[in-house]
Protein backbone atom coordinates (compact mmCIF):
# COMPACT_ATOMS: atom_id res chain seq x y z
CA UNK A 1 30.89 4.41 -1.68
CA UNK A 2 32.47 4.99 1.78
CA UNK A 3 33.96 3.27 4.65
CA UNK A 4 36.45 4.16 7.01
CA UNK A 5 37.61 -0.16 7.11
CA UNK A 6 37.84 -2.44 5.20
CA UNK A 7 35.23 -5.25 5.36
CA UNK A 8 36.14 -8.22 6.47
CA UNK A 9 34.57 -11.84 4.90
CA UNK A 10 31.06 -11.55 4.41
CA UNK A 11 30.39 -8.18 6.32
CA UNK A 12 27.88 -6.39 5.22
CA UNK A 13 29.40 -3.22 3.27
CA UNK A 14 27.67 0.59 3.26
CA UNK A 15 27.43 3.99 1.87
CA UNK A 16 28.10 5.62 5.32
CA UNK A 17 28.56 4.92 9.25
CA UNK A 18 25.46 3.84 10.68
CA UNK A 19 23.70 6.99 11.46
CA UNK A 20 20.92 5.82 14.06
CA UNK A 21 22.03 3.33 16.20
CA UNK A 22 25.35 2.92 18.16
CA UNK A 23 28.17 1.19 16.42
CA UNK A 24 27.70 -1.96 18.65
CA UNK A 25 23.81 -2.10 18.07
CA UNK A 26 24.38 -1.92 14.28
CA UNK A 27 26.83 -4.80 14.39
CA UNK A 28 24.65 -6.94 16.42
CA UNK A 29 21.55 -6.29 14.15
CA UNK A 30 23.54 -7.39 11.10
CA UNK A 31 24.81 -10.39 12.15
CA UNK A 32 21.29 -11.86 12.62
CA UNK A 33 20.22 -11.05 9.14
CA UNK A 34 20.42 -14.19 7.35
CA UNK A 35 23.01 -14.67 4.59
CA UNK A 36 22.13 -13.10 0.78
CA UNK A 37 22.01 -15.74 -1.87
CA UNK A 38 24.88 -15.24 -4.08
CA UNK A 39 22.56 -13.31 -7.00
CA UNK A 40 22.09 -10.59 -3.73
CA UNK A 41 25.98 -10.80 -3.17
CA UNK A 42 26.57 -9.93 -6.63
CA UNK A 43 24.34 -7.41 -7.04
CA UNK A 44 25.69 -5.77 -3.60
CA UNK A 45 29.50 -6.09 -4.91
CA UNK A 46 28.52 -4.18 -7.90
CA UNK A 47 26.25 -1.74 -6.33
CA UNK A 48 29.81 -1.17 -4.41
CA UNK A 49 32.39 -1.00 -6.86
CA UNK A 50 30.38 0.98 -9.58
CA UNK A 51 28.18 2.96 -6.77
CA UNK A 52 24.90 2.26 -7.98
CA UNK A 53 21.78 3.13 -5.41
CA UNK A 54 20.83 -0.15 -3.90
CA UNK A 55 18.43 -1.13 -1.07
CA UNK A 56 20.86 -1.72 2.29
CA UNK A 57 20.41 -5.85 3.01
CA UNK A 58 17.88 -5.05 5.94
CA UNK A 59 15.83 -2.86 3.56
CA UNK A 60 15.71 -5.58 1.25
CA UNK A 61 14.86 -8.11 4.31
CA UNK A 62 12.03 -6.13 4.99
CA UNK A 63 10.55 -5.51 1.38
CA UNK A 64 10.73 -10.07 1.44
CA UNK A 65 8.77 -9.53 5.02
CA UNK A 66 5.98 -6.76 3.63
CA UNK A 67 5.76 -9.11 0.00
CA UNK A 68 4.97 -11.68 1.93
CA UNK A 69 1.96 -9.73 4.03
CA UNK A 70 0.23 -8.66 0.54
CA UNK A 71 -2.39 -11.56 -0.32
CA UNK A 72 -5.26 -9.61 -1.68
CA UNK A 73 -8.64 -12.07 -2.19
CA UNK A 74 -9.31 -13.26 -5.61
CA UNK A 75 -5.87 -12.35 -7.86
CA UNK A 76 -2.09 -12.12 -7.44
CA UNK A 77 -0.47 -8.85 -5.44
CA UNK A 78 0.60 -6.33 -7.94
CA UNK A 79 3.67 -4.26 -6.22
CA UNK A 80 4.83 -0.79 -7.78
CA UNK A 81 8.67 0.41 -7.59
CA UNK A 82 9.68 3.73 -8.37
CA UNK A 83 13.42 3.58 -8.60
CA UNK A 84 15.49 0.29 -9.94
CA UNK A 85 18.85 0.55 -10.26
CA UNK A 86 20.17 -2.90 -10.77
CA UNK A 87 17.06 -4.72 -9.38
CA UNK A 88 17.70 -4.94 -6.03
CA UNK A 89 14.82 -4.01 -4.35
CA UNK A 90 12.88 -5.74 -7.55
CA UNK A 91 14.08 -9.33 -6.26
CA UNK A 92 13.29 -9.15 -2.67
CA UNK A 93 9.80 -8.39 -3.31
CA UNK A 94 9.63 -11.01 -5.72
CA UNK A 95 11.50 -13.29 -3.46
CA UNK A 96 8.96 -12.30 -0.64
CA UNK A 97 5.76 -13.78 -2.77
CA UNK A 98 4.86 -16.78 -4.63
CA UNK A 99 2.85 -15.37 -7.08
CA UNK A 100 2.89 -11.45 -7.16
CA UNK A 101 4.17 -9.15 -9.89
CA UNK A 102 6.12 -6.39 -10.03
CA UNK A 103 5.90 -3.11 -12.39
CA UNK A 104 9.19 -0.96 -11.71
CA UNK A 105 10.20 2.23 -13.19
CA UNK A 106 13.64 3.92 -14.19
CA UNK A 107 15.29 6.01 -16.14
CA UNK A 108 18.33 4.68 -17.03
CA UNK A 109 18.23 1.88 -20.10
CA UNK A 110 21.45 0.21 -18.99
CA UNK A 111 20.65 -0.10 -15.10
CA UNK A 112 17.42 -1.90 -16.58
CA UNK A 113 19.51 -4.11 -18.61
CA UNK A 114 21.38 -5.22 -15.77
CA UNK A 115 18.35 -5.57 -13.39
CA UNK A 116 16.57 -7.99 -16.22
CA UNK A 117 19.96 -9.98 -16.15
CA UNK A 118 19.91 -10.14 -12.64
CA UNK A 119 16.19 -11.09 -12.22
CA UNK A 120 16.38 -14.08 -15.21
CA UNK A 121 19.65 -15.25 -13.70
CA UNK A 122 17.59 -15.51 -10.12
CA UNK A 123 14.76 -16.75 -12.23
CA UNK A 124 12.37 -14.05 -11.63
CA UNK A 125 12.27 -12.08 -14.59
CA UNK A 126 8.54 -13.44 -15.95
CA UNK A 127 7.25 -11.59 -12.91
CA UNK A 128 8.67 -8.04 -13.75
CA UNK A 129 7.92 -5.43 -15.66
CA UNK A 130 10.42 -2.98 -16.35
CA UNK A 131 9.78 0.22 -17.67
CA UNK A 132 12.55 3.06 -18.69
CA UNK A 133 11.30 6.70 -18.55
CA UNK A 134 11.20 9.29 -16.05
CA UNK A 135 8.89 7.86 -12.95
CA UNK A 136 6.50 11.58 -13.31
CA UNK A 137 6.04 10.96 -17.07
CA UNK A 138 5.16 6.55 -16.67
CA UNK A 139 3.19 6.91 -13.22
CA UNK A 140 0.16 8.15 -14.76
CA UNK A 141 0.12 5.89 -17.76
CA UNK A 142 -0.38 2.86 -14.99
CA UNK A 143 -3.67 0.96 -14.08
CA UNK A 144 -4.67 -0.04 -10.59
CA UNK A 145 -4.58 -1.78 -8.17
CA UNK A 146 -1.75 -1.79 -6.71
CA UNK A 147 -0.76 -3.44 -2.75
CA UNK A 148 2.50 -2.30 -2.47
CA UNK A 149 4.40 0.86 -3.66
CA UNK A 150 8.17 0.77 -2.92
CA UNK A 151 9.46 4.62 -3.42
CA UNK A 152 13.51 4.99 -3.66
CA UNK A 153 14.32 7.26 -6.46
CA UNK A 154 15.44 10.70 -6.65
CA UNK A 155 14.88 12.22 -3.24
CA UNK A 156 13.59 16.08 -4.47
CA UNK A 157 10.40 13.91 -6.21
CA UNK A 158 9.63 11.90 -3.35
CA UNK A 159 6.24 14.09 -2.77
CA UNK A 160 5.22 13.80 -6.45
CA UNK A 161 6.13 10.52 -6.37
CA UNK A 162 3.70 9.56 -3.47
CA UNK A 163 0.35 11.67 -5.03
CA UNK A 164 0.54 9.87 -8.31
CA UNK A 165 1.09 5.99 -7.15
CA UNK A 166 -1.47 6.91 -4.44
CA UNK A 167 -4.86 6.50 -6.29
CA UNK A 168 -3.52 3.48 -7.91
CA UNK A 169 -3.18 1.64 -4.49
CA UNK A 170 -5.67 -0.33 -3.04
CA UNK A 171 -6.73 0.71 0.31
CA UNK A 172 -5.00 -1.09 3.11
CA UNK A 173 -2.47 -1.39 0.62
CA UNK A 174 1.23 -0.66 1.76
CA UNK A 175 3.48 2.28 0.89
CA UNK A 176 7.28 1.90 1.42
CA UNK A 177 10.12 4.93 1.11
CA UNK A 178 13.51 4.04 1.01
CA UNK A 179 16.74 6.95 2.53
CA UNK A 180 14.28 9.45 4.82
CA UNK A 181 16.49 9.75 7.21
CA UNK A 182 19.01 10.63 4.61
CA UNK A 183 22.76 9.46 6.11
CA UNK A 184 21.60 11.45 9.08
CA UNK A 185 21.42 15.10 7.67
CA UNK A 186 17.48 15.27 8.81
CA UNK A 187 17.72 15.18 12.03
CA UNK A 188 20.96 17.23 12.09
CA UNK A 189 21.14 19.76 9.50
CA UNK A 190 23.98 20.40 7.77
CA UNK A 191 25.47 24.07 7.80
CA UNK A 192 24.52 24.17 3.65
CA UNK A 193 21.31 21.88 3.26
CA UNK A 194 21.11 19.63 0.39
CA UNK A 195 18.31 20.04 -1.52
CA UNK A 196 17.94 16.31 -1.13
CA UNK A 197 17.75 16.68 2.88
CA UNK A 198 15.82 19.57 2.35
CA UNK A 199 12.80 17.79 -0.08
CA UNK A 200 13.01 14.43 2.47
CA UNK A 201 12.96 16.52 5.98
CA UNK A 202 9.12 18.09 3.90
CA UNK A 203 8.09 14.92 2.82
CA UNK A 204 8.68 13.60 6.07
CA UNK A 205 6.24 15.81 7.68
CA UNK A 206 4.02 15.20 4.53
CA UNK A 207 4.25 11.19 4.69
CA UNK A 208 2.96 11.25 8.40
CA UNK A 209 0.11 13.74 8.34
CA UNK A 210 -1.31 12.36 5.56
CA UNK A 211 -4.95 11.98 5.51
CA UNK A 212 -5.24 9.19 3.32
CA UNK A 213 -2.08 7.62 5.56
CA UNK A 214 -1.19 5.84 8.72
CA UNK A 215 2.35 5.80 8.86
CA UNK A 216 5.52 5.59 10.37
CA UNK A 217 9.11 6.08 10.09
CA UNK A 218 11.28 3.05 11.39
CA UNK A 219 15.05 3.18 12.20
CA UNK A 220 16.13 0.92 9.73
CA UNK A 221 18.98 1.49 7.03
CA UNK A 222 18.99 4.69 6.35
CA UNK A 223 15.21 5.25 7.36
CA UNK A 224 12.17 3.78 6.11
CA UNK A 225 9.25 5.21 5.91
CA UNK A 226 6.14 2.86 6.42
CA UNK A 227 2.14 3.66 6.11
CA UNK A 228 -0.99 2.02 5.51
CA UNK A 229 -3.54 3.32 2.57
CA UNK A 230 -6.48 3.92 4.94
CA UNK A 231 -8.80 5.32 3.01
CA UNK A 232 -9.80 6.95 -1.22
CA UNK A 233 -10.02 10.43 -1.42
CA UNK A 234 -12.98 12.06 -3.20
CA UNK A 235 -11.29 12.01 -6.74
CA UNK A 236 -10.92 8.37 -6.76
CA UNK A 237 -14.54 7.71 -5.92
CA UNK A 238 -15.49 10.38 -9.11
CA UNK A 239 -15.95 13.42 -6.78
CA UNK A 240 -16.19 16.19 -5.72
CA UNK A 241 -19.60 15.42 -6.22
């Protein structure tokens, strides 16, 4: 990870320079963000010394705010991560509801093993289900519903990513994609594009014309994506008829 200072005491530490709002903006924004338990400290010290792919603290804030929104009728709210890591993103939504579960996918066995450490240490860990394997190969071995799909996992599947977890989200369920703005190479290019920046600045375009979709893409981190399920397409009713 990068930073041109050092932190100081409790600052909140990053991958890059903010790249959407002015330097004194960012500051202000992060000082009203309550303080992380120390499980959330400890996962973000790690996620900084051994660069490991974590939600930014405002990210995770938000994820604990949409959780908390998700009370289908008649059974606990079932939320769908694509991506890991350490667990991260796996808490705050578990911290965000009483009572929902969480199903979330990665490849990697040992980033799993520390995400179960972390979850049973926060006392969470009944909740989750982890599940190693490529997110493609595990997506369509899952049953719906779903009410929340969190997506922050390699950047040139986002696309495939979104089709699959799609039909097994309820409508009016939530859909939630982590880096779009992608440390600021969307909106400005770079001379050589990434084929990260490349798939994300597509999906982009993809996420909001969607027709099953109502969405938006907030300035927050390093760009969230946010929609809406608004409606099944043909398939998942049995069609085409």
């Amino acid at each position: 990870m990068r930073r041109d200072l050092p932190a100081a005491e409790g600052e909140i530490v990053k991958d890059r320079p903010d790249a959407i709002l002015r330097a004194e903006q960012a500051r202000y924004l992060e000082r009203l963000l309550p303080p992380r338990d120390a499980v959330l400290r400890e996962m973000e010290a790690e996620g900084e010394r051994d660069d490991v792919p974590i939600s930014d603290p405002e990210v995770g804030r938000l994820l604990e705010v949409l959780a908390r929104s998700r009370t289908p009728a008649g059974r606990p709210a079932r939320f769908l991560e694509i991506g890991t890591a350490i667990g991260y993103g796996t808490l705050c939504l578990l911290r965000g509801s009483e009572t929902a579960t969480v199903v979330t996918i990665d490849p990697d066995p040992q980033r799993l093993a520390r995400a179960r450490g972390y979850l049973e240490k926060a006392g969470f860990a009944e909740r989750a289900q982890l599940l190693q394997g490529p997110a493609l190969q595990v997506l369509p071995s899952l049953e719906a519903p779903f009410d929340l799909v969190y997506i922050d996992a390699l950047k040139i599947e986002y696309r495939r990513y979104l089709d699959l977890s799609l039909p097994l989200l309820e409508v009016g369920g939530l859909v939630v994609v982590d880096n779009v703005l992608w440390k600021g190479q969307i909106a400005e290019p770079a001379d050589e594009e990434s084929p990260e920046a490349k798939a994300i600045g597509a999906f982009n375009i993809y996420l909001m014309s969607h027709p099953q979709l109502k969405a938006s893409i907030l300035p927050l981190g390093d760009g969230v994506g946010l929609a809406v399920k608004t409606k099944k397409l043909i398939r998942e009713l049995g069609g085409p008829f």
